[in-house]
Protein backbone atom coordinates (compact mmCIF):
# COMPACT_ATOMS: atom_id res chain seq x y z
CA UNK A 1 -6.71 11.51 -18.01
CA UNK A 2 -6.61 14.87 -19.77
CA UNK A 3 -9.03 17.47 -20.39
CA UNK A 4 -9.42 20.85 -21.17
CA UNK A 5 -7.43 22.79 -17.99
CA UNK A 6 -4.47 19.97 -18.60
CA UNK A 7 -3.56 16.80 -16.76
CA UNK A 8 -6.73 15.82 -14.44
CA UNK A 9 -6.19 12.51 -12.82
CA UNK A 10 -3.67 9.30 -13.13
CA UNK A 11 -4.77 6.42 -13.63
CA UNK A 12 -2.10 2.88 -12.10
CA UNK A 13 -3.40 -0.35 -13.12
CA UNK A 14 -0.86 -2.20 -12.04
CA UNK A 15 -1.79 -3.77 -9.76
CA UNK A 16 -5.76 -4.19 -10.95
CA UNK A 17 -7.61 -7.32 -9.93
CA UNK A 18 -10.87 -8.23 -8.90
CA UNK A 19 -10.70 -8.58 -4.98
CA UNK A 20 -12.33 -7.27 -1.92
CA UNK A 21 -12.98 -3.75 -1.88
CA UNK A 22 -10.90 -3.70 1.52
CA UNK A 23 -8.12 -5.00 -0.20
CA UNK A 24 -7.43 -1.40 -1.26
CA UNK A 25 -8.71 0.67 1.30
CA UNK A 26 -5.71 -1.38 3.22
CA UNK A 27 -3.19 -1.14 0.34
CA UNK A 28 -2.93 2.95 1.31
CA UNK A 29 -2.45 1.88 4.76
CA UNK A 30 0.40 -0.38 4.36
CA UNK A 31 3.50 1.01 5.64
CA UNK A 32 5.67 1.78 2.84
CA UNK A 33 2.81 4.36 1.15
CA UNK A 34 3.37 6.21 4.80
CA UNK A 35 6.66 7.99 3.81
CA UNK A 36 8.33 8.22 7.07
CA UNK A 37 5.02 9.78 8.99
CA UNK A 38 3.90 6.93 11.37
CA UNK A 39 1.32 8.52 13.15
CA UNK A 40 -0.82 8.99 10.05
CA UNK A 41 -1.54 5.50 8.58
CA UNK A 42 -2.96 6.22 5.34
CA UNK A 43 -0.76 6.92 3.38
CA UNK A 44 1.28 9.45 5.66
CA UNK A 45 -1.25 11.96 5.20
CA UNK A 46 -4.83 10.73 7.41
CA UNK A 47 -6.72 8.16 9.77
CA UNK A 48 -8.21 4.94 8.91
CA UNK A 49 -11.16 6.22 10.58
CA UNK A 50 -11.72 8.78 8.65
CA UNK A 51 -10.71 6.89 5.15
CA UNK A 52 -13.85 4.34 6.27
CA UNK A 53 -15.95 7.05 6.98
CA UNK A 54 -15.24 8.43 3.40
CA UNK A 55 -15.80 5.25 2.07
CA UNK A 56 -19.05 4.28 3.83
CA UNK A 57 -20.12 7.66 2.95
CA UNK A 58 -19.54 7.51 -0.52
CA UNK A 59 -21.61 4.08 -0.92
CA UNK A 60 -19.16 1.42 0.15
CA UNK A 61 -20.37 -1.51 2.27
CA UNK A 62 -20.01 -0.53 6.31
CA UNK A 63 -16.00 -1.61 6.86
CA UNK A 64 -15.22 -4.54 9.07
CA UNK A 65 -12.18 -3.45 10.88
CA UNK A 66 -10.49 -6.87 11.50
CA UNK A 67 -10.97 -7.93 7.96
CA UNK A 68 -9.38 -4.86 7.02
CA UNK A 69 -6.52 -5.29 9.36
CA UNK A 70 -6.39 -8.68 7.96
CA UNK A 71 -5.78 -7.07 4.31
CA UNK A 72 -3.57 -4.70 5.52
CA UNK A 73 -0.97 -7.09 7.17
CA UNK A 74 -1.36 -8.91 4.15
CA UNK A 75 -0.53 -5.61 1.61
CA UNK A 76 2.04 -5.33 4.11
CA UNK A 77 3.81 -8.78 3.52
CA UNK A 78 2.60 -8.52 -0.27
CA UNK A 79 4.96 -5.18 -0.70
CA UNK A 80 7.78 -7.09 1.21
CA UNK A 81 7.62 -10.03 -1.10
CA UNK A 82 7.33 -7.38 -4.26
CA UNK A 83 10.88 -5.54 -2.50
CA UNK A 84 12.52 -9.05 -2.39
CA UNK A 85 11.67 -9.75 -6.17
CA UNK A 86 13.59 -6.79 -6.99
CA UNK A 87 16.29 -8.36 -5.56
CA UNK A 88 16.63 -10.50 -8.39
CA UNK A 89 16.18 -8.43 -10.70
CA UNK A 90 18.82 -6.10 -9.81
CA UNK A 91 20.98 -8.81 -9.97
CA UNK A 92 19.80 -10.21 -13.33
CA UNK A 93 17.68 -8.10 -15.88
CA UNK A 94 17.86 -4.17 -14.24
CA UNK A 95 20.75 -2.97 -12.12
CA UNK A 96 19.53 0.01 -11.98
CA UNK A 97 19.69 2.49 -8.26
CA UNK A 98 16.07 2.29 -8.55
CA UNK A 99 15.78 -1.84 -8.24
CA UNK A 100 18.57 -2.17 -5.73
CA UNK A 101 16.84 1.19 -3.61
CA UNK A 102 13.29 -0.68 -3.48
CA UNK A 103 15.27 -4.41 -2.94
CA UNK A 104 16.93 -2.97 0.69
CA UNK A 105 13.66 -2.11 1.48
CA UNK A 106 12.61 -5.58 1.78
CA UNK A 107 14.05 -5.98 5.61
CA UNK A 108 11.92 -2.84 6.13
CA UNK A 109 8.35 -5.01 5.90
CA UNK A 110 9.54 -7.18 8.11
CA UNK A 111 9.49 -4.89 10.97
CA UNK A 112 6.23 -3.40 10.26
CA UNK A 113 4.76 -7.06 10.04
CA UNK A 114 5.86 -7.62 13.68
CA UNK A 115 4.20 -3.79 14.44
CA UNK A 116 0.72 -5.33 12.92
CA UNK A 117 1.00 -8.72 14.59
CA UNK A 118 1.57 -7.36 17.55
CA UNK A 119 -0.79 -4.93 17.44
């Protein structure tokens, strides 16, 4: 989006779908968003307590913790599953640094699955 001062916001839609709203307040908790900082689970930079807060606050439905745990082990094995794919096409379609970079990373969900299970 652009306005009159410049560039004002970016808009992804990737990844758009109808779903639960928790489905996304989760998706910035998943692991590979954090960027090495482990003590701050959304998205390396703040607490989940605080990111419901903001969210109740702002008009969202009251946040059910363990359904939003559920979502985020589930972002969590979604982005591992997305890694793999890039496996292939590395291999195939786009060997490109970037594919083969995000494919390794793969092996990373898997120990952040076992974090969240065990949690």
């Amino acid at each position: 989006m652009v306005g009159p001062d410049g560039v004002r916001a970016v808009l992804d839609w990737e990844l758009a779908h109808v779903a639960d709203p928790l489905e996304d307040l989760a998706w910035i908790c998943v692991n590979a968003w954090r960027f090495g900082v482990l003590d701050k689970p959304v998205g390396g930079f703040g607490d989940r307590e605080d990111l419901y807060a903001g969210y109740e606050a702002a008009g969202g439905e009251t946040v059910d913790r363990n359904r939003a745990a559920w979502w985020e082990v589930y972002g969590t094995l979604r982005w591992g599953v997305m890694c793999a794919g890039m496996t292939a096409s590395f291999r195939t379609a786009d060997p490109t640094v970037e594919r083969a970079v995000i494919a390794r990373r793969s092996s990373e969900t898997e120990l952040d699955l076992l974090r969240l299970l065990a949690a």
